[in-house]
Structures are given as structure tokens and as C-alpha cells.
C-alpha atoms as a PDB file:
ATOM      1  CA  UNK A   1       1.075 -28.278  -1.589  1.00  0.00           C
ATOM      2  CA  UNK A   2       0.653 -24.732  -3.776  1.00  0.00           C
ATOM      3  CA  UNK A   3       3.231 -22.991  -4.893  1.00  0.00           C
ATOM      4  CA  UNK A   4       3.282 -20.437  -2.624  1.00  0.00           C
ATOM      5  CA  UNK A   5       3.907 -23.037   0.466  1.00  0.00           C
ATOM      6  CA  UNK A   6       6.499 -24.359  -1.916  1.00  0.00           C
ATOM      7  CA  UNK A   7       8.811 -20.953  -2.323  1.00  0.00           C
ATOM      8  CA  UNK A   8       8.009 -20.474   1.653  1.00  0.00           C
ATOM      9  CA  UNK A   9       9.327 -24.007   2.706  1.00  0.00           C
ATOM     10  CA  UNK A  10      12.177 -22.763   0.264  1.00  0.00           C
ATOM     11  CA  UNK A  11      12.504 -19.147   2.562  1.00  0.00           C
ATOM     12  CA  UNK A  12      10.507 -16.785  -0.301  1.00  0.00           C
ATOM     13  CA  UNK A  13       9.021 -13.955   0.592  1.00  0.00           C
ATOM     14  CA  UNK A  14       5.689 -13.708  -1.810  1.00  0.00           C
ATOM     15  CA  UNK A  15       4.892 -10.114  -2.252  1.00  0.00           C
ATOM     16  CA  UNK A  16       2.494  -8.676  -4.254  1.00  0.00           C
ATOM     17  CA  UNK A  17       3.139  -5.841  -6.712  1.00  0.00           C
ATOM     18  CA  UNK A  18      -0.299  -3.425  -6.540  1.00  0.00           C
ATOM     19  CA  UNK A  19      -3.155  -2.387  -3.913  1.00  0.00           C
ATOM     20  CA  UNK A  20      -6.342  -0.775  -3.788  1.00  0.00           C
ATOM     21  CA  UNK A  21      -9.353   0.465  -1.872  1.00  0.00           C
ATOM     22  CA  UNK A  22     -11.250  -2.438  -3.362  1.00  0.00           C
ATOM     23  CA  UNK A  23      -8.898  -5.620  -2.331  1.00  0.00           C
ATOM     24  CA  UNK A  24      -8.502  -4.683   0.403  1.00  0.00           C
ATOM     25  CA  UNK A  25     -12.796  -4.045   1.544  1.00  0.00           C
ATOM     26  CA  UNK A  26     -13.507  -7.196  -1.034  1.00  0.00           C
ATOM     27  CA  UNK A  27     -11.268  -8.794   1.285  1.00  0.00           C
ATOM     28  CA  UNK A  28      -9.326 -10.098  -1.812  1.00  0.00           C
ATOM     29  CA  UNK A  29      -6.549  -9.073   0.401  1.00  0.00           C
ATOM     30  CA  UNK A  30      -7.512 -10.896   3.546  1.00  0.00           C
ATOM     31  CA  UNK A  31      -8.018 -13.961   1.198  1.00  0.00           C
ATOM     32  CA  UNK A  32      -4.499 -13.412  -0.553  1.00  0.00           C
ATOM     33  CA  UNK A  33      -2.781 -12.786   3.033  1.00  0.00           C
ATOM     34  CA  UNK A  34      -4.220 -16.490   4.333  1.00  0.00           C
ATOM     35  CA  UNK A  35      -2.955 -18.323   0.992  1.00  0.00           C
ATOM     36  CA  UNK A  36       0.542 -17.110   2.149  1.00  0.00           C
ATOM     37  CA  UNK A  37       0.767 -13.928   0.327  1.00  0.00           C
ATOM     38  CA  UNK A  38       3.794 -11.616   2.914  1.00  0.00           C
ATOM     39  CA  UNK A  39       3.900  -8.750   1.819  1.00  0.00           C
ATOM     40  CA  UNK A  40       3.268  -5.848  -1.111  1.00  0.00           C
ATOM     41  CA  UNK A  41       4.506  -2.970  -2.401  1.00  0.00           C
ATOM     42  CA  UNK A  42       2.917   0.099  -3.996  1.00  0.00           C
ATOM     43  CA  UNK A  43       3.635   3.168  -6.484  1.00  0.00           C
ATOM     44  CA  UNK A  44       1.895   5.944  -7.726  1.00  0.00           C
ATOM     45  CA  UNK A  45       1.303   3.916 -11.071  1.00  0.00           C
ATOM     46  CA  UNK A  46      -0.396   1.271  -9.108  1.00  0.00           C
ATOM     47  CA  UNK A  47      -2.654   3.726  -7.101  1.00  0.00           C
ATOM     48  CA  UNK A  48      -3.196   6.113 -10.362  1.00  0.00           C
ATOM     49  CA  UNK A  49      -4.487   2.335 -11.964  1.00  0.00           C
ATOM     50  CA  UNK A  50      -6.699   2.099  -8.786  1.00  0.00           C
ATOM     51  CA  UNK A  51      -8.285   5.215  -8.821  1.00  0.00           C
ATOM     52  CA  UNK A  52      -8.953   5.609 -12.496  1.00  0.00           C
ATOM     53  CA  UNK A  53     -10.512   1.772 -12.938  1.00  0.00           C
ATOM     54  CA  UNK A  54     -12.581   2.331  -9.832  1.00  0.00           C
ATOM     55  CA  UNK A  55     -15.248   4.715  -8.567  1.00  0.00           C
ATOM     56  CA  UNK A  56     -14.680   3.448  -4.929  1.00  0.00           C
ATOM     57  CA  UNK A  57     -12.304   6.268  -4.473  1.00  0.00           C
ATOM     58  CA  UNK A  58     -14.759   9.043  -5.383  1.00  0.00           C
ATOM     59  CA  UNK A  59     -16.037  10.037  -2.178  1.00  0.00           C
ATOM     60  CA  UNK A  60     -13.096  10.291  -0.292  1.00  0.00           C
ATOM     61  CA  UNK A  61     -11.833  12.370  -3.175  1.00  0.00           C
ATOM     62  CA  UNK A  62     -14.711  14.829  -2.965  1.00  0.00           C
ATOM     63  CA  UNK A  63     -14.742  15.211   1.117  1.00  0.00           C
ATOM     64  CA  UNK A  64     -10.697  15.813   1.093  1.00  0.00           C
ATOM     65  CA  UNK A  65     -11.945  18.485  -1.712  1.00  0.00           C
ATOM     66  CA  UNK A  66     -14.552  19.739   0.487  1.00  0.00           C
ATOM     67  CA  UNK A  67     -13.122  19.799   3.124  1.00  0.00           C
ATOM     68  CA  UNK A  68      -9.934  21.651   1.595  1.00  0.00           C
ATOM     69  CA  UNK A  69     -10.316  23.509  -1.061  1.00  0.00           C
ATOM     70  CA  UNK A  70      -6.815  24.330  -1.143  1.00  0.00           C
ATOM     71  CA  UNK A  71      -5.727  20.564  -1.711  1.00  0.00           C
ATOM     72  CA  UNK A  72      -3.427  19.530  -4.321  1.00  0.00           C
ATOM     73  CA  UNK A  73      -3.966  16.887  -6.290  1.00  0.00           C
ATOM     74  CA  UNK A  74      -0.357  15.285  -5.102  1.00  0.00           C
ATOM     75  CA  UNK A  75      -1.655  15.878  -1.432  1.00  0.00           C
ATOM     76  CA  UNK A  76      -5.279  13.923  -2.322  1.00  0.00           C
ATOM     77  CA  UNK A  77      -3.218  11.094  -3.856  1.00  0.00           C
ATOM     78  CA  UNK A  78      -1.148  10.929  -0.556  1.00  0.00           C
ATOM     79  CA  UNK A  79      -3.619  11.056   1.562  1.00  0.00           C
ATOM     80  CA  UNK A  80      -6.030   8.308   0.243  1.00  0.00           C
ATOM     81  CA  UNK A  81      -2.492   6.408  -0.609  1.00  0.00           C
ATOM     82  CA  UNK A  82      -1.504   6.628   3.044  1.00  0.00           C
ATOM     83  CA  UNK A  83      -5.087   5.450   3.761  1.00  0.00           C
ATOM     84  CA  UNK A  84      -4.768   2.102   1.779  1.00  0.00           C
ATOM     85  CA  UNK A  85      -1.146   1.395   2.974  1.00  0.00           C
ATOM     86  CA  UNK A  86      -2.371   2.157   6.376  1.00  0.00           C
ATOM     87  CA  UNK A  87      -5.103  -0.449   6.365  1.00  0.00           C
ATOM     88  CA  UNK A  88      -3.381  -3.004   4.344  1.00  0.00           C
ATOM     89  CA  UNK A  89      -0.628  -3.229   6.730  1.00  0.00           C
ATOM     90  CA  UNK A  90      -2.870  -3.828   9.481  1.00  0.00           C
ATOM     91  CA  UNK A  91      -4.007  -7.038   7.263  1.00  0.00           C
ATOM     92  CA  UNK A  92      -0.334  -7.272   7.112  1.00  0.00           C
ATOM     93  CA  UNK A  93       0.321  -7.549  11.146  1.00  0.00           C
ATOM     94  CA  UNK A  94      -0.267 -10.760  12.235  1.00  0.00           C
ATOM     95  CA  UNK A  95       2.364 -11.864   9.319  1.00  0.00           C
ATOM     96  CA  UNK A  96       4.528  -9.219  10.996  1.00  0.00           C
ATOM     97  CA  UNK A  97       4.613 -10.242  14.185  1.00  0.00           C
ATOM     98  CA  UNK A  98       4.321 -14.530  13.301  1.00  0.00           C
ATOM     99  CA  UNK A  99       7.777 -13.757  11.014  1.00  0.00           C
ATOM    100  CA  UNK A 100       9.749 -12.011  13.524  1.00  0.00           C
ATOM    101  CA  UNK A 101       9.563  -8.839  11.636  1.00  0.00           C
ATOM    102  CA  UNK A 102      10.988 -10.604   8.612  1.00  0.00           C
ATOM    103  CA  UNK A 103       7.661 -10.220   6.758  1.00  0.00           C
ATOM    104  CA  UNK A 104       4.336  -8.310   6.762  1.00  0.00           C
ATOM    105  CA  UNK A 105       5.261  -4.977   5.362  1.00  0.00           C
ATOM    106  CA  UNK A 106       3.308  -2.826   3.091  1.00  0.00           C
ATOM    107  CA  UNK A 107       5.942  -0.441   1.164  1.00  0.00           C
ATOM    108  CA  UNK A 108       4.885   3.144   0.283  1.00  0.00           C
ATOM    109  CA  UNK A 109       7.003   4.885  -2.515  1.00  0.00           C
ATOM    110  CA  UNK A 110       8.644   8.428  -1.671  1.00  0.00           C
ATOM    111  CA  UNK A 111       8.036  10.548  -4.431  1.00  0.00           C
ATOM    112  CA  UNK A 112      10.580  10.427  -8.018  1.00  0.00           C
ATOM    113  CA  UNK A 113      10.736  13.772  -8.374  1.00  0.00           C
ATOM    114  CA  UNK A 114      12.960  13.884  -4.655  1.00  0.00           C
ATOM    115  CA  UNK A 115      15.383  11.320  -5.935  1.00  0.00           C
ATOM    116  CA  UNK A 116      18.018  13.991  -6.207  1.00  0.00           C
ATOM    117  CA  UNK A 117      17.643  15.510  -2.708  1.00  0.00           C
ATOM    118  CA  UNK A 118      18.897  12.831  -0.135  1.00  0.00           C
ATOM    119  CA  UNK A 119      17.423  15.213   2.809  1.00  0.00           C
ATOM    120  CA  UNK A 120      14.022  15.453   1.167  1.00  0.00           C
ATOM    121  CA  UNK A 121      13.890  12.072   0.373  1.00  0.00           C
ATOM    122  CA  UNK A 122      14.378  11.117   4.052  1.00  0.00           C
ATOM    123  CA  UNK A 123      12.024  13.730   5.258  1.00  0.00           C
ATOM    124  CA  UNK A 124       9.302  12.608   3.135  1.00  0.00           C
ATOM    125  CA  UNK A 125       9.441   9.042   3.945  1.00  0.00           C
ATOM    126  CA  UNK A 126       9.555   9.972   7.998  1.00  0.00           C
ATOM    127  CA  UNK A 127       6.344  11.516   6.951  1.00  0.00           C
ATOM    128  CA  UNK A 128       4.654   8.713   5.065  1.00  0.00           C
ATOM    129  CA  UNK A 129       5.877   6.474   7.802  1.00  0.00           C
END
């Protein structure tokens, strides 16, 4: 028995703590998922570490750029952030539904600078949802 099956016989929840374009098409993630890995959560640190240590991101940066030349660089980050939370939680979904909804999620932060505006806070993770 590994530890993971340990902590789950125990009622953990094994999460991990970072994502990117290149788990998840290795199929690192896939592989992590089947050894009993729940869940994972995500930040803009962990997709700033993705995108700089990676040039698996550079095309869909320069279409969004292309194709909007009026993009932010916030609204690039979103978008190729919703992307990768997007596909990991489909990974995610047969955890999901197995658990009874008590597992299989893929968090997506709201943005810091909103943590003093309750209404924007809420609006912005309707959005990301």
C-alpha cells in the first residue's frame, strides 16, 4: 500500500499545489490522478512559474495577441489560466462524480488585488466559474 491509499483509507483528500499546460498534455496529470491524486489548486504564482519555465505557452500567447491587440496581459493570463483549469478538471471528473462531489475539483484563484471588494470578488469568481 502507498501512501497516498494510506491517507485515503484514513479520509485525506490529496491535492496537489501547481498546474500547467505541460502535466496536463504529458499526461503527468492523468498519471498523478490514477495514483490517487483528488484534487489541485492553482495561483497566479503557480501559472507565472508555468509560463516562464516553459515555451509550451507561446503560441497561445501570440494568437490571443493576434487576435486582440487590445489584450491585457492580466486578460492573456486568464484566459490561458481558465484554459488549463478547464481541462484539468475534466481529468478531474470521473474523481468528481466516483466521490459524490466530495473530490475532483480544480480551484482557480480570484484575483488579490479584489480582496477588499466583497461584490467584485464574487463577480469575478461567477466569471472564472
Amino acid at each position: 500500500m502507498n501512501n497516498i491509499e494510506i491517507l485515503k483509507q484514513n479520509k485525506q483528500s490529496i491535492w496537489i499545489d501547481y498546474i500547467s499546460k505541460d502535466i496536463i498534455e504529458s499526461g503527468e496529470l492523468k498519471s498523478l490522478i490514477e495514483k490517487g491524486i483528488t484534487g489541485l489548486t492553482s495561483n497566479p504564482s503557480i501559472f507565472e512559474k508555468a509560463i516562464s519555465t516553459s515555451d509550451s505557452y507561446d503560441e497561445d500567447i501570440k494568437i490571443l495577441a493576434k487576435t486582440n491587440p487590445n489584450i491585457s496581459k492580466y486578460q492573456i493570463l486568464e484566459e490561458i489560466s481558465i484554459k488549463d483549469i478547464k481541462n484539468a478538471a475534466d481529468l478531474l471528473l470521473p474523481t468528481y462524480e466516483s466521490s459524490s462531489k466530495l473530490d475532483g475539483y480544480a480551484s482557480i484563484e480570484v484575483s488579490p488585488y479584489l480582496a477588499y471588494n466583497s461584490n467584485k470578488t464574487i463577480e469575478q469568481a461567477i466569471h472564472l466559474s
